[in-house]
Protein backbone atom coordinates (compact mmCIF):
# COMPACT_ATOMS: atom_id res chain seq x y z
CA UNK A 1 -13.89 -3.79 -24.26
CA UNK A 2 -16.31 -1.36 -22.43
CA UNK A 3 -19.80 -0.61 -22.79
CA UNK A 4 -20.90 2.65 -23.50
CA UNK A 5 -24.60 3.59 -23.79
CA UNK A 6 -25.25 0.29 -24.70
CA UNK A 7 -22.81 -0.19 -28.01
CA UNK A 8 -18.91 -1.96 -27.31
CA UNK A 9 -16.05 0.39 -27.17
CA UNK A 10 -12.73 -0.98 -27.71
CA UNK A 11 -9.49 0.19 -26.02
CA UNK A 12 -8.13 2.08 -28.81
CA UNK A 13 -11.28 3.34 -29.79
CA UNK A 14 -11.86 4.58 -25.97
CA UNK A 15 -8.30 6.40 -26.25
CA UNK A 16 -9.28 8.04 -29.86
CA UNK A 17 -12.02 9.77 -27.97
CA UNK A 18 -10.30 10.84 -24.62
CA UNK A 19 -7.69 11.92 -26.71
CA UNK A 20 -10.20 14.06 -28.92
CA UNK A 21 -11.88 15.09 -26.06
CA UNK A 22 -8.79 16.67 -24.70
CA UNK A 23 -8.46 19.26 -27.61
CA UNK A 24 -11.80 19.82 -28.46
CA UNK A 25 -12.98 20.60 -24.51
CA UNK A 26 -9.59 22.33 -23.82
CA UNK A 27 -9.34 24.29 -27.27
CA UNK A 28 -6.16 23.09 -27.85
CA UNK A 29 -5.42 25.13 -30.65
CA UNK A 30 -3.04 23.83 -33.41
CA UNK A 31 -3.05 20.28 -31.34
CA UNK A 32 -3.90 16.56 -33.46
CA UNK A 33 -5.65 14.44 -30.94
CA UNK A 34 -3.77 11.91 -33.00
CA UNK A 35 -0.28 13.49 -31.67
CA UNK A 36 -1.10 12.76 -28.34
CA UNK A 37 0.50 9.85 -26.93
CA UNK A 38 -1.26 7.42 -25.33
CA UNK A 39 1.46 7.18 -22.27
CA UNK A 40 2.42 10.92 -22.78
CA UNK A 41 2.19 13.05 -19.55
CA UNK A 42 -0.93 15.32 -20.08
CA UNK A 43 0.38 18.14 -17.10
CA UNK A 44 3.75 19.93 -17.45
CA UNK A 45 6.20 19.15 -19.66
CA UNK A 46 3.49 17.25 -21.95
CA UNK A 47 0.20 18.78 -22.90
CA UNK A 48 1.19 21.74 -20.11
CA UNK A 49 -2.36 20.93 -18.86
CA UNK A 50 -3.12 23.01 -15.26
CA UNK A 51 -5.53 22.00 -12.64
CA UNK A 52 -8.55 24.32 -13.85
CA UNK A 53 -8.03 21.77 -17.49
CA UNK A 54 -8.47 18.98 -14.96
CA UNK A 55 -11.55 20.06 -13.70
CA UNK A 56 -12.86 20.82 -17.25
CA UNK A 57 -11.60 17.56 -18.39
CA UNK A 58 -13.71 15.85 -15.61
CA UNK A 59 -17.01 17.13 -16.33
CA UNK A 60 -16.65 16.43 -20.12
CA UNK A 61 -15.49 12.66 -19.16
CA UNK A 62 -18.69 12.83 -17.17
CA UNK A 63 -20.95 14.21 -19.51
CA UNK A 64 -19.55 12.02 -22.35
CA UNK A 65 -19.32 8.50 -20.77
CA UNK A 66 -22.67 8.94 -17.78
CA UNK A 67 -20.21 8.48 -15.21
CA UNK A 68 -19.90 10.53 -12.08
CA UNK A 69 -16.26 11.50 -10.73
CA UNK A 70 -15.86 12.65 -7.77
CA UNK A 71 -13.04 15.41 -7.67
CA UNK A 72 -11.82 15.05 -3.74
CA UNK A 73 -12.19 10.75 -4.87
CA UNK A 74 -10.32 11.05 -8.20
CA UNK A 75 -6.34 10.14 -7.80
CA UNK A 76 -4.30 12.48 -9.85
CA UNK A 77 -2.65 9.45 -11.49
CA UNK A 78 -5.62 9.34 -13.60
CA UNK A 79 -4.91 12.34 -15.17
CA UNK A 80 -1.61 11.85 -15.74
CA UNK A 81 -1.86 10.37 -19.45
CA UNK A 82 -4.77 9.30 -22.08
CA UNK A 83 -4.00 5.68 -20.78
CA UNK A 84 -4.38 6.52 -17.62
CA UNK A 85 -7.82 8.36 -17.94
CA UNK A 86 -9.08 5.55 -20.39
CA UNK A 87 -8.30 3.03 -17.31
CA UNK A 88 -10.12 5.03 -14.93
CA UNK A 89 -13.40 5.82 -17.25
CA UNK A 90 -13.32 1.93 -18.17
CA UNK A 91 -13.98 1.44 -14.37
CA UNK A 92 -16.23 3.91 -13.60
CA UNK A 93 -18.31 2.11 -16.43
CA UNK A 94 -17.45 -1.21 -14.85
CA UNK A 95 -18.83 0.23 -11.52
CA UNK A 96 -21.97 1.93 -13.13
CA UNK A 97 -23.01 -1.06 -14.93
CA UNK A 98 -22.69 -3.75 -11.66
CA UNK A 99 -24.87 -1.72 -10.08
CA UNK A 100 -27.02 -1.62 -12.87
């Protein structure tokens, strides 16, 4: 569980909203957030994501969570699927709330 603006947020519930926040930021037209796959690649032969949706991706997980990614920091395994990107936002919060 991670805590988000002071209220719990589950794993699945974390991975509901990355996975929303992926279509609604990126207009995916025509996509279910539900469809996506939690281990599904997100670039090429999965969502066909590019770098420019990685950038746009960041700043929404920023915006939405209060964390602050740093794009030259940021490993591209955490954008490689929903899992992936709920691990890394679960320890950005970790990080933001030890230093408190």
């Amino acid at each position: 569980m991670t805590v988000v603006d002071e209220t719990v947020v589950d794993e699945k519930t974390l991975r509901s909203e990355i996975k929303s926040l992926i279509v609604g930021t990126l207009n995916l037209e025509g996509v279910d957030p539900a469809s996506i796959k939690d281990d599904g690649p997100l670039f090429g032969a999965g969502l066909g994501l590019d770098s420019v949706d990685a950038l746009e991706l960041m700043v929404a997980l920023e915006k939405k969570y209060g964390i602050k990614l740093q794009a030259h920091e940021t490993d591209r395994a955490a954008f490689a699927s929903v899992n992936a990107l709920a691990g890394m936002v679960e320890g950005e919060l970790r990080r933001a709330g030890s230093r408190g």
